[in-house]
C-alpha atoms as a PDB file:
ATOM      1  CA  UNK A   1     -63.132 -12.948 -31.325  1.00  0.00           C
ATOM      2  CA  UNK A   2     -60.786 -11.082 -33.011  1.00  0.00           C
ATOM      3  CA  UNK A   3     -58.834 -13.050 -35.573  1.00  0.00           C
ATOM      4  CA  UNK A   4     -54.751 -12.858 -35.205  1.00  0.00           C
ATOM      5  CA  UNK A   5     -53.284 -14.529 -37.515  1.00  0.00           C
ATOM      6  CA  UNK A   6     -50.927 -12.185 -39.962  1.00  0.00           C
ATOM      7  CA  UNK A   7     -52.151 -11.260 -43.458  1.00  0.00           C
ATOM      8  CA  UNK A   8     -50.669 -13.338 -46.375  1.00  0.00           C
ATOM      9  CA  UNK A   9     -47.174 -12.224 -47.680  1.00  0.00           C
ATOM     10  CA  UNK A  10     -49.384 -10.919 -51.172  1.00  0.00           C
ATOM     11  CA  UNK A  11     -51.370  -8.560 -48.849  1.00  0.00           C
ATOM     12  CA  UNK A  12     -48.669  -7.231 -47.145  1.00  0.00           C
ATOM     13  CA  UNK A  13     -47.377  -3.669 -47.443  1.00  0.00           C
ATOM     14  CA  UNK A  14     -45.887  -3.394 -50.245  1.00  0.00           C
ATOM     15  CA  UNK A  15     -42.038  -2.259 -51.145  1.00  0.00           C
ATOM     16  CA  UNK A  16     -41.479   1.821 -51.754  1.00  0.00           C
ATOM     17  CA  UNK A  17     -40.293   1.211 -55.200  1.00  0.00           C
ATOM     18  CA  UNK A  18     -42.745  -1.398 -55.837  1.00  0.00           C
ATOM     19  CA  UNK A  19     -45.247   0.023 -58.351  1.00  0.00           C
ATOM     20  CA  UNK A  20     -49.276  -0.057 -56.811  1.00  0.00           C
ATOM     21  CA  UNK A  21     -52.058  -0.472 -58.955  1.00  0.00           C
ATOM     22  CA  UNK A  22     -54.636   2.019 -58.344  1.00  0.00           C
ATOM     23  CA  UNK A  23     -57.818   3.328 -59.826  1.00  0.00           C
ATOM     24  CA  UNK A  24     -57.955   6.737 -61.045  1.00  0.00           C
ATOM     25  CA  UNK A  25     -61.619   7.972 -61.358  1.00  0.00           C
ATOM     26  CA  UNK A  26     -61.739  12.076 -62.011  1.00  0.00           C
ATOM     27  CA  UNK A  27     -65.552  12.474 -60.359  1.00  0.00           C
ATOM     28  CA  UNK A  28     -67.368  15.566 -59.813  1.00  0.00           C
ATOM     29  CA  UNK A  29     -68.092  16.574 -56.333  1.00  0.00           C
ATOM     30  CA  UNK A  30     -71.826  16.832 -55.603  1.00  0.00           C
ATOM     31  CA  UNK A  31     -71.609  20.008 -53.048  1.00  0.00           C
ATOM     32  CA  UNK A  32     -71.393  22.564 -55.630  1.00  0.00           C
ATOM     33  CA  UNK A  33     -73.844  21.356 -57.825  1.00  0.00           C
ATOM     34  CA  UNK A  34     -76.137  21.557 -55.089  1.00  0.00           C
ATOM     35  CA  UNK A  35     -75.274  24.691 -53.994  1.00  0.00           C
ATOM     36  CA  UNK A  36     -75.599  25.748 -57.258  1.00  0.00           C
ATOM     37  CA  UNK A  37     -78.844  24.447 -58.226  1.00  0.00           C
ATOM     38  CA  UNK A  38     -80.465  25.724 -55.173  1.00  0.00           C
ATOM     39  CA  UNK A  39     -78.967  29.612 -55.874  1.00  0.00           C
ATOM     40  CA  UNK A  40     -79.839  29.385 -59.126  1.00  0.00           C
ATOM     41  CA  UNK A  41     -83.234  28.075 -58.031  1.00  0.00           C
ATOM     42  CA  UNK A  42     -83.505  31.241 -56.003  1.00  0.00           C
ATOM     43  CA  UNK A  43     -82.224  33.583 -58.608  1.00  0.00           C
ATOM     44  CA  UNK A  44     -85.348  32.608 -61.052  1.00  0.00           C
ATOM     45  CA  UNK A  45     -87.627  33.090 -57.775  1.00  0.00           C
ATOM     46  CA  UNK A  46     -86.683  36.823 -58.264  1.00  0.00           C
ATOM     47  CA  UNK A  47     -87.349  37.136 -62.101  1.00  0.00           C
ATOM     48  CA  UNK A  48     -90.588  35.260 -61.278  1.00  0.00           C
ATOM     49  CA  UNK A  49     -92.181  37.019 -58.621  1.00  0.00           C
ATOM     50  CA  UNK A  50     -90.398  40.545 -60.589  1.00  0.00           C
ATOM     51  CA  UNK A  51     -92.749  39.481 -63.248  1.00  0.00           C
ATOM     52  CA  UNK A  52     -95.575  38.149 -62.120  1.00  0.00           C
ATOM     53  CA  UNK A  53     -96.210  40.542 -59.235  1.00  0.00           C
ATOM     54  CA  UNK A  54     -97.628  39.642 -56.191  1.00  0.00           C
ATOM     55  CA  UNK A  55    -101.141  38.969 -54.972  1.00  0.00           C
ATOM     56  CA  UNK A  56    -103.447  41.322 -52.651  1.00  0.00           C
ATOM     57  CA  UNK A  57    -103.763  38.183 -50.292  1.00  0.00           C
ATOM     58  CA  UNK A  58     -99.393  38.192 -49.518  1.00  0.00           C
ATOM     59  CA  UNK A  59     -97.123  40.494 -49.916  1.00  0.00           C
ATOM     60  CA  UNK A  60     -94.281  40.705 -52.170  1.00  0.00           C
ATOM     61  CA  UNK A  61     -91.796  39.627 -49.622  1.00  0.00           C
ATOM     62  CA  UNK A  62     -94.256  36.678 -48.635  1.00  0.00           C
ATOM     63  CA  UNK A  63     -94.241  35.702 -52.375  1.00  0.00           C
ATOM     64  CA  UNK A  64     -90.780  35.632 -53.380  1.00  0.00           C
ATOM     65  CA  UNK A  65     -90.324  33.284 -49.759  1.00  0.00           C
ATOM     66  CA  UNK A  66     -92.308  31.144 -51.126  1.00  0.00           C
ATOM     67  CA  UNK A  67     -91.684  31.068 -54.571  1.00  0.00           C
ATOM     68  CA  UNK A  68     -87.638  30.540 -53.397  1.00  0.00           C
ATOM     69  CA  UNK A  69     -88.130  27.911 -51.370  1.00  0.00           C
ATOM     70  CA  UNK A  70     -90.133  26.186 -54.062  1.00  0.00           C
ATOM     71  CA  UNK A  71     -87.490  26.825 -56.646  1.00  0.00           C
ATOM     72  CA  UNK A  72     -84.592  25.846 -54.130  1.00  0.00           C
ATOM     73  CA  UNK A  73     -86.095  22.727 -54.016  1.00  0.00           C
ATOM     74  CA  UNK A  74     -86.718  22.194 -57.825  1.00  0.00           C
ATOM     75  CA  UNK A  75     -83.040  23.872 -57.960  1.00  0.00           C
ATOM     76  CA  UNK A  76     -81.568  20.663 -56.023  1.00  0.00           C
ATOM     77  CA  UNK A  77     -83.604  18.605 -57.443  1.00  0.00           C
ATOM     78  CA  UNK A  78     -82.369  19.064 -61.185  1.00  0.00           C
ATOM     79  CA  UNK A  79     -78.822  20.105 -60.298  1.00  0.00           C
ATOM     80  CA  UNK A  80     -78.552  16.009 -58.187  1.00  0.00           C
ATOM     81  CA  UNK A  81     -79.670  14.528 -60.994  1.00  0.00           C
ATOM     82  CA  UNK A  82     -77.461  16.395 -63.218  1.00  0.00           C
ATOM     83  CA  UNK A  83     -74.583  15.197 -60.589  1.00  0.00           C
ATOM     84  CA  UNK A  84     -75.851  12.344 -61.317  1.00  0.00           C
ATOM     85  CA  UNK A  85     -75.393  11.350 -64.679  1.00  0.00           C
ATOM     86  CA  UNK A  86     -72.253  13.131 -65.128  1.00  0.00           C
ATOM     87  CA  UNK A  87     -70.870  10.831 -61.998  1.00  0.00           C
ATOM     88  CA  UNK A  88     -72.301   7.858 -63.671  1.00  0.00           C
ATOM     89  CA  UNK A  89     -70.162   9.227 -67.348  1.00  0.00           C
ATOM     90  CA  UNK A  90     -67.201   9.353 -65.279  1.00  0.00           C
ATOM     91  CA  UNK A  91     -67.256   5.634 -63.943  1.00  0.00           C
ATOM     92  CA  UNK A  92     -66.989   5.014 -67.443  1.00  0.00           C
ATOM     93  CA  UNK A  93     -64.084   6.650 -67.842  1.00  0.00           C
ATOM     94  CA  UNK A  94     -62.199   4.891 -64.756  1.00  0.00           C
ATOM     95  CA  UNK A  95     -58.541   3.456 -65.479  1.00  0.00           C
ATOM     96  CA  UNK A  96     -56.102   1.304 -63.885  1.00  0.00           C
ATOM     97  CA  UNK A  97     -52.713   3.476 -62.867  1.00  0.00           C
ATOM     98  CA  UNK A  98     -49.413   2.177 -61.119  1.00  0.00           C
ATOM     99  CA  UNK A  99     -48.306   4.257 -59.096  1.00  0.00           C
ATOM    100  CA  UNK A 100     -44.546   4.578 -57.477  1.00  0.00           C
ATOM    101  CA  UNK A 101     -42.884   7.721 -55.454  1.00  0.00           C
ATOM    102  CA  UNK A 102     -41.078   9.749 -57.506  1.00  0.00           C
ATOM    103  CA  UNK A 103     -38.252  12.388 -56.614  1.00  0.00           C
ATOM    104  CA  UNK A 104     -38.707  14.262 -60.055  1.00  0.00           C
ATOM    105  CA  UNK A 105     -42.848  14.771 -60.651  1.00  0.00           C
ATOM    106  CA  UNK A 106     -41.446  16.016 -64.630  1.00  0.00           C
ATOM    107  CA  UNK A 107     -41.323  11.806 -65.075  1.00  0.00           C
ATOM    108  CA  UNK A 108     -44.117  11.414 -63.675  1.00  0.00           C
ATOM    109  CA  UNK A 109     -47.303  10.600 -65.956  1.00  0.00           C
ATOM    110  CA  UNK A 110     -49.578  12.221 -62.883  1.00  0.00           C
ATOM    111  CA  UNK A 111     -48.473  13.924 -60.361  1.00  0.00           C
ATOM    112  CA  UNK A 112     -49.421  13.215 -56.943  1.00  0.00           C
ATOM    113  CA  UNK A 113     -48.681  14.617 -53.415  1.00  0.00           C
ATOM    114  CA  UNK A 114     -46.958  12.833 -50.948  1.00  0.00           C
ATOM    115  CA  UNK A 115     -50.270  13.235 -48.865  1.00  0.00           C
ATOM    116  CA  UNK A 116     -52.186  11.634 -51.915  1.00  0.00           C
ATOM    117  CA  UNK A 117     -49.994   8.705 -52.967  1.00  0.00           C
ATOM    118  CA  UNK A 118     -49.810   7.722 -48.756  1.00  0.00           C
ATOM    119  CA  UNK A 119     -53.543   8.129 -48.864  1.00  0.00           C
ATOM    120  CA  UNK A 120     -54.286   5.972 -51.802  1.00  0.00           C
ATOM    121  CA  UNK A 121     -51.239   3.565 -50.905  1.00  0.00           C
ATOM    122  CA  UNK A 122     -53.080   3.038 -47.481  1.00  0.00           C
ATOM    123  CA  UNK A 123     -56.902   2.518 -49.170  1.00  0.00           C
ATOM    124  CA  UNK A 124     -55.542   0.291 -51.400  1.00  0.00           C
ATOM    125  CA  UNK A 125     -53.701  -2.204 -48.650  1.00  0.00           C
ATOM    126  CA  UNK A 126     -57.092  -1.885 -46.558  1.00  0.00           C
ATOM    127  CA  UNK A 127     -58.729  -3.227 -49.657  1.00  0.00           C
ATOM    128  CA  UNK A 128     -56.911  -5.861 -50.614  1.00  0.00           C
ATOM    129  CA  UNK A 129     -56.837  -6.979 -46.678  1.00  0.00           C
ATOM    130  CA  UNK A 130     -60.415  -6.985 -46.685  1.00  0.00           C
ATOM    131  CA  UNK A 131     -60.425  -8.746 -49.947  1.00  0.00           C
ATOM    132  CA  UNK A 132     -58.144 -11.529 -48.100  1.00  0.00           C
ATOM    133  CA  UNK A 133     -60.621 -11.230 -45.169  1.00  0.00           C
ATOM    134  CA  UNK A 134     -63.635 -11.668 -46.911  1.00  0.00           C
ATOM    135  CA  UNK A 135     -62.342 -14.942 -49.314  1.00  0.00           C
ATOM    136  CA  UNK A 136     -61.382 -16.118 -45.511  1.00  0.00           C
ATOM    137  CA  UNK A 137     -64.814 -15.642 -44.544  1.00  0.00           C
ATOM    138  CA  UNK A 138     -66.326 -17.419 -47.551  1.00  0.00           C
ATOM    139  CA  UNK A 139     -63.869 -20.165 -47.376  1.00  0.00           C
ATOM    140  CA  UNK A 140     -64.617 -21.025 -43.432  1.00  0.00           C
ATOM    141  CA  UNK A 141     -68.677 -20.470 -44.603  1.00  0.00           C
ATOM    142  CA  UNK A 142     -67.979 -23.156 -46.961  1.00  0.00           C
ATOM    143  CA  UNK A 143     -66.032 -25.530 -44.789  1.00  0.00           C
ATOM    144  CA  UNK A 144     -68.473 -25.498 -42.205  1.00  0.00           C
ATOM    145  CA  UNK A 145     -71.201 -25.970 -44.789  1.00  0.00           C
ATOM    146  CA  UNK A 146     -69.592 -28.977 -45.731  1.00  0.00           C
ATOM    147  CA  UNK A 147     -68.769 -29.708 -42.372  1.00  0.00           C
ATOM    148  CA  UNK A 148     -72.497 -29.616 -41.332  1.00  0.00           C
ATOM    149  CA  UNK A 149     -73.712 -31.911 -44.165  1.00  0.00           C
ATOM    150  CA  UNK A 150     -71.116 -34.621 -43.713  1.00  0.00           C
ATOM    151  CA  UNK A 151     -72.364 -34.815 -40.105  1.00  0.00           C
ATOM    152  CA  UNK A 152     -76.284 -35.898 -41.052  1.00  0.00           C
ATOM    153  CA  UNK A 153     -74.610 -38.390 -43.681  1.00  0.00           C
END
């Protein structure tokens, strides 16, 4: 069952000009290095089999298939964990903004759309509900914890 009671007054939306603390993280988006890994991946499949040739048992065409699906695959490989440890470098550069609407954006220290600052305004009151929700939760865990050993007592 669904619980109904209202969200504590803290929780609440909170006031336009009210500044919100957010977190701004810049990190890289893994799709392009991906996409990138497995082209590139591809393009050295052509140099190789240009090269090396191909074999009297497969043709050329049958070669460089192969060879640039192999290479694809190597290609993501490298290029995710690349993504990797560049996303991992940029969690170390995370900060703690506040962020208000502005009607001038030359004030502004960063510069956000309307879209952008609803967006994050709306992430950041789901987290902090779930926040209350989940102290809730451990809080009525622990009461009936205690609840349950006072009864064998």
């Amino acid at each position: 069952m669904a619980d109904s009671t209202p969200p504590p007054a803290e929780f609440q939306e909170p006031q336009a000009d009210t500044p919100q603390q957010m977190v701004l993280r810049r990190a890289p988006k893994i799709t392009p290095f991906l996409v990138s890994g497995a082209v590139l991946g591809v393009v050295v499949a052509f140099f190789w089999v240009a090269i090396m040739g191909g074999t009297q048992e497969y043709s050329q065409t049958q070669t460089l298939s192969f060879f640039a699906a192999i290479f694809a695959i190597v290609g993501l490989a490298i290029s995710a964990r690349w993504w990797m440890v560049i996303d991992r470098r940029s969690k170390r550069a995370m900060e703690t903004v506040y962020a208000r609407p502005t009607e001038d954006p030359e004030t502004a220290d960063v510069a956000l759309t309307q879209d952008d600052y609803a967006q994050w305004s709306h992430f950041q009151q789901n987290e902090r509900l779930e926040q209350a929700r989940r102290e809730q939760f451990a809080q009525a865990k622990a009461d009936a914890k205690a609840k349950k050993h006072s009864k064998r007592k």
